[in-house]
Protein backbone atom coordinates (compact mmCIF):
# COMPACT_ATOMS: atom_id res chain seq x y z
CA UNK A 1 -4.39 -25.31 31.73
CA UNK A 2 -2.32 -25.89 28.57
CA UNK A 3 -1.01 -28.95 27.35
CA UNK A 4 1.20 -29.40 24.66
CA UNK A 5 1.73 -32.91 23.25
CA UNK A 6 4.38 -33.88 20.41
CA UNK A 7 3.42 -33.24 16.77
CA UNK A 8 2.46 -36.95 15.35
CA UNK A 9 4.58 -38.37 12.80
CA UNK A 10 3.16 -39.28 9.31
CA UNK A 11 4.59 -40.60 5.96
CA UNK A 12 3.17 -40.20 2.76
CA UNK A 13 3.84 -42.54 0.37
CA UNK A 14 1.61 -43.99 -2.92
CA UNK A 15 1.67 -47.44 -2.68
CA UNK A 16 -1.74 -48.22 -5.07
CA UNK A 17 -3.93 -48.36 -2.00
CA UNK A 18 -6.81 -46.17 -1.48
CA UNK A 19 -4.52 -43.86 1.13
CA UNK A 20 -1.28 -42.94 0.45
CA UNK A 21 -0.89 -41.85 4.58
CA UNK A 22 1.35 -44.10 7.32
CA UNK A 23 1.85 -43.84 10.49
CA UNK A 24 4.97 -44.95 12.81
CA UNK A 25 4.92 -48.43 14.37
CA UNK A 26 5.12 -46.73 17.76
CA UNK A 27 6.55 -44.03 19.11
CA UNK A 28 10.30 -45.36 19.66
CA UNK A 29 10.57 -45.98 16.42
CA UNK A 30 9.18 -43.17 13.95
CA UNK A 31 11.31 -44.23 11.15
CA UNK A 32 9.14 -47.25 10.25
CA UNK A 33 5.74 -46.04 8.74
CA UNK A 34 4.25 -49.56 8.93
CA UNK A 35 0.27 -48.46 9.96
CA UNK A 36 -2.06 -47.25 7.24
CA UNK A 37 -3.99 -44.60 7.60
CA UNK A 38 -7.64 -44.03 6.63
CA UNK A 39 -8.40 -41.00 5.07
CA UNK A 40 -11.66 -40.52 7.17
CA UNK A 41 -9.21 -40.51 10.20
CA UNK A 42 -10.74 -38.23 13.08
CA UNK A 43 -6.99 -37.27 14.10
CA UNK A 44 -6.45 -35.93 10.71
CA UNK A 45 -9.49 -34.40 10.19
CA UNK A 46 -9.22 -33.98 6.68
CA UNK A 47 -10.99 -31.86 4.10
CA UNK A 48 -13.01 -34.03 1.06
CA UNK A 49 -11.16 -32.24 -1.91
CA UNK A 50 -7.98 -32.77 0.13
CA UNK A 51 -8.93 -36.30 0.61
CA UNK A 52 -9.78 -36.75 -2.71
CA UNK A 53 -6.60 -36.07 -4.05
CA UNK A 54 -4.59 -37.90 -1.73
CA UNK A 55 -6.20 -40.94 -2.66
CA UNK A 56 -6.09 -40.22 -6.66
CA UNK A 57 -2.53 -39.72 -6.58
CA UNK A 58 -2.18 -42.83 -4.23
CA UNK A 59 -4.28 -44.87 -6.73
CA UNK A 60 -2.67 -43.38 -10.21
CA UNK A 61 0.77 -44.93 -9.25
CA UNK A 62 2.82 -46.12 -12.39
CA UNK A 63 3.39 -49.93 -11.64
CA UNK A 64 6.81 -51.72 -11.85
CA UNK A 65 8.48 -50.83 -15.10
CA UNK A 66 7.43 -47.76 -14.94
CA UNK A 67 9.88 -45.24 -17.24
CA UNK A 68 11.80 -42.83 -15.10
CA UNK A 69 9.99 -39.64 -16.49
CA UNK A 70 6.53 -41.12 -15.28
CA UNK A 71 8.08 -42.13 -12.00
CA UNK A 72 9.04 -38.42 -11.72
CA UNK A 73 5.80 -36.92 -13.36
CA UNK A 74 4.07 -38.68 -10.45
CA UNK A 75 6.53 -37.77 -7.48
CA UNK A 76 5.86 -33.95 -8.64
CA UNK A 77 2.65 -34.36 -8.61
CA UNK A 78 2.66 -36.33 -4.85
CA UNK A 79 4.81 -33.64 -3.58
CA UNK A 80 2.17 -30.81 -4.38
CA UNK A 81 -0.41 -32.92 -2.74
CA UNK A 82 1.90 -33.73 0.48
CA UNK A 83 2.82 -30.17 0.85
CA UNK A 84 -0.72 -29.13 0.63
CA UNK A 85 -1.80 -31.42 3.33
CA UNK A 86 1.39 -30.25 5.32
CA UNK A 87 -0.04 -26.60 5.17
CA UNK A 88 -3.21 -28.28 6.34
CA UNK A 89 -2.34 -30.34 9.14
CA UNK A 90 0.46 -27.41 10.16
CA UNK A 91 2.83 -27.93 12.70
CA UNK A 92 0.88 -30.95 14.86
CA UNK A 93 1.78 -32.89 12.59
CA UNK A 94 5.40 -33.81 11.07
CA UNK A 95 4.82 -34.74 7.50
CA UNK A 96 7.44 -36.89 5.48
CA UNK A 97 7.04 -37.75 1.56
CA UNK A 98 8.46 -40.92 -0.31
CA UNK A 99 9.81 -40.20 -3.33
CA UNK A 100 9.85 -43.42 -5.82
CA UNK A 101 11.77 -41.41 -8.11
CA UNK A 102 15.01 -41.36 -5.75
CA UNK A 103 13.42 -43.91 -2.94
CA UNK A 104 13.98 -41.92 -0.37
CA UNK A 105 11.92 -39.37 2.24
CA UNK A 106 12.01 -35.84 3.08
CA UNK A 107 10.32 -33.74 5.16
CA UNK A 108 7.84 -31.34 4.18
CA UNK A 109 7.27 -28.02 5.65
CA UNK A 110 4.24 -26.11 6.29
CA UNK A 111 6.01 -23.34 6.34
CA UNK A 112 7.73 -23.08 3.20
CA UNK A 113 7.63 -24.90 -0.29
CA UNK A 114 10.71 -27.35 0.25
CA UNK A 115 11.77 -30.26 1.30
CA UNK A 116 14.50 -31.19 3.93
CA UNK A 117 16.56 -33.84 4.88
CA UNK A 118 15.63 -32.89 8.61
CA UNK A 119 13.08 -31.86 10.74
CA UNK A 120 14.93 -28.48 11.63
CA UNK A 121 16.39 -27.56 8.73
CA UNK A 122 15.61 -24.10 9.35
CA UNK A 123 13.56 -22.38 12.01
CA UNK A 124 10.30 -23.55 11.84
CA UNK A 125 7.96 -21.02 11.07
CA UNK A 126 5.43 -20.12 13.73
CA UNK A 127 1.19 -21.45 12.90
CA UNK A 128 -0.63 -18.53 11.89
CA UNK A 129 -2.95 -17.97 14.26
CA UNK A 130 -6.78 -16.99 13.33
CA UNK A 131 -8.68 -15.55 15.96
CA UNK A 132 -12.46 -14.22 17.32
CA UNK A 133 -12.24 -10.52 18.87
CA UNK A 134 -10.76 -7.62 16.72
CA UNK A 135 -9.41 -6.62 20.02
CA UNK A 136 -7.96 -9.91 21.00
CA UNK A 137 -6.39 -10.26 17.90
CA UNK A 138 -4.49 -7.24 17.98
CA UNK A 139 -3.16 -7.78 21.57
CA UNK A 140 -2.02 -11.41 20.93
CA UNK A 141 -0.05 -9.85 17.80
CA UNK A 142 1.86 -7.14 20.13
CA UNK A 143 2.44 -10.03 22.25
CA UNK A 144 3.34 -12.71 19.91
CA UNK A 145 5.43 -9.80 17.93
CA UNK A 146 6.69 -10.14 14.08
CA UNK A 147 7.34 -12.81 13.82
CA UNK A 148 4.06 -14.50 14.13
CA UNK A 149 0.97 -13.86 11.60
CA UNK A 150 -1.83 -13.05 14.09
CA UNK A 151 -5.17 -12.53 12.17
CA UNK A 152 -8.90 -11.31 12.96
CA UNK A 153 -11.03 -14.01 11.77
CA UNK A 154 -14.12 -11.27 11.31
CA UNK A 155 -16.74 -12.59 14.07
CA UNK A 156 -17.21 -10.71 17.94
């Protein structure tokens, strides 16, 4: 039996702490990103380089006062990192980004390099899949059709 349960909701925002990632305060209400998150979290199960520069961007925050241009310099540089941890996490997870520079979020997309003001913004692409079984692979594609990257991950 399948079961399919809700993508999770997660905010990332540098806020000089050692992890830049938030969670909802329930599920009602996933518009207030109120729990940390540790980096080490199981749910996330997250790569060390990827780790590693989530919390060096989280850490290298320019404090108050900070000029414009560095408050900029650093959202660039936090978008890269949330959109590469988007592509990670893919589509279990819906990933939002704080901008200082304009205080505001957007959501990032796995799919694509932008950011939108709403989930559905456009179609969201379909997870790659990676599969065992030269043969399985290439009857899941046919069934998934074109839309869908379908891949033989080299092992019987």
């Amino acid at each position: 039996m399948t079961s399919v349960r809700a993508p999770g909701h997660l905010l990332v925002r540098a806020r000089g702490e050692d992890s830049p990632l938030h969670l909802p305060a329930d599920d009602a209400d996933a518009d207030r990103f109120i729990r940390p998150v540790p980096l080490d979290d199981p749910r996330l199960g997250l790569t060390d380089p990827l780790a590693g520069r989530l919390s060096a961007w989280a850490r290298a925050r320019p404090g108050a006062g900070a000029s414009r241009q560095n408050l900029r310099r650093h959202a660039k540089l936090g978008l890269e990192v949330a959109q590469a941890l988007a592509r990670y996490l893919g589509p279990q997870w819906e990933v939002r980004y704080w901008d200082d520079a304009y205080d505001t979020d957007k959501f990032v997309c796995w799919g694509c390099r932008r950011l939108h003001w709403s989930l559905d913004e456009h179609d969201t692409p379909p997870y790659p899949l990676r599969l065992r079984g030269r043969d399985l692979a290439a009857r899941v594609a046919r069934e998934a059709g074109p839309a869908r990257t379908v891949t033989y991950g080299g092992r019987a």
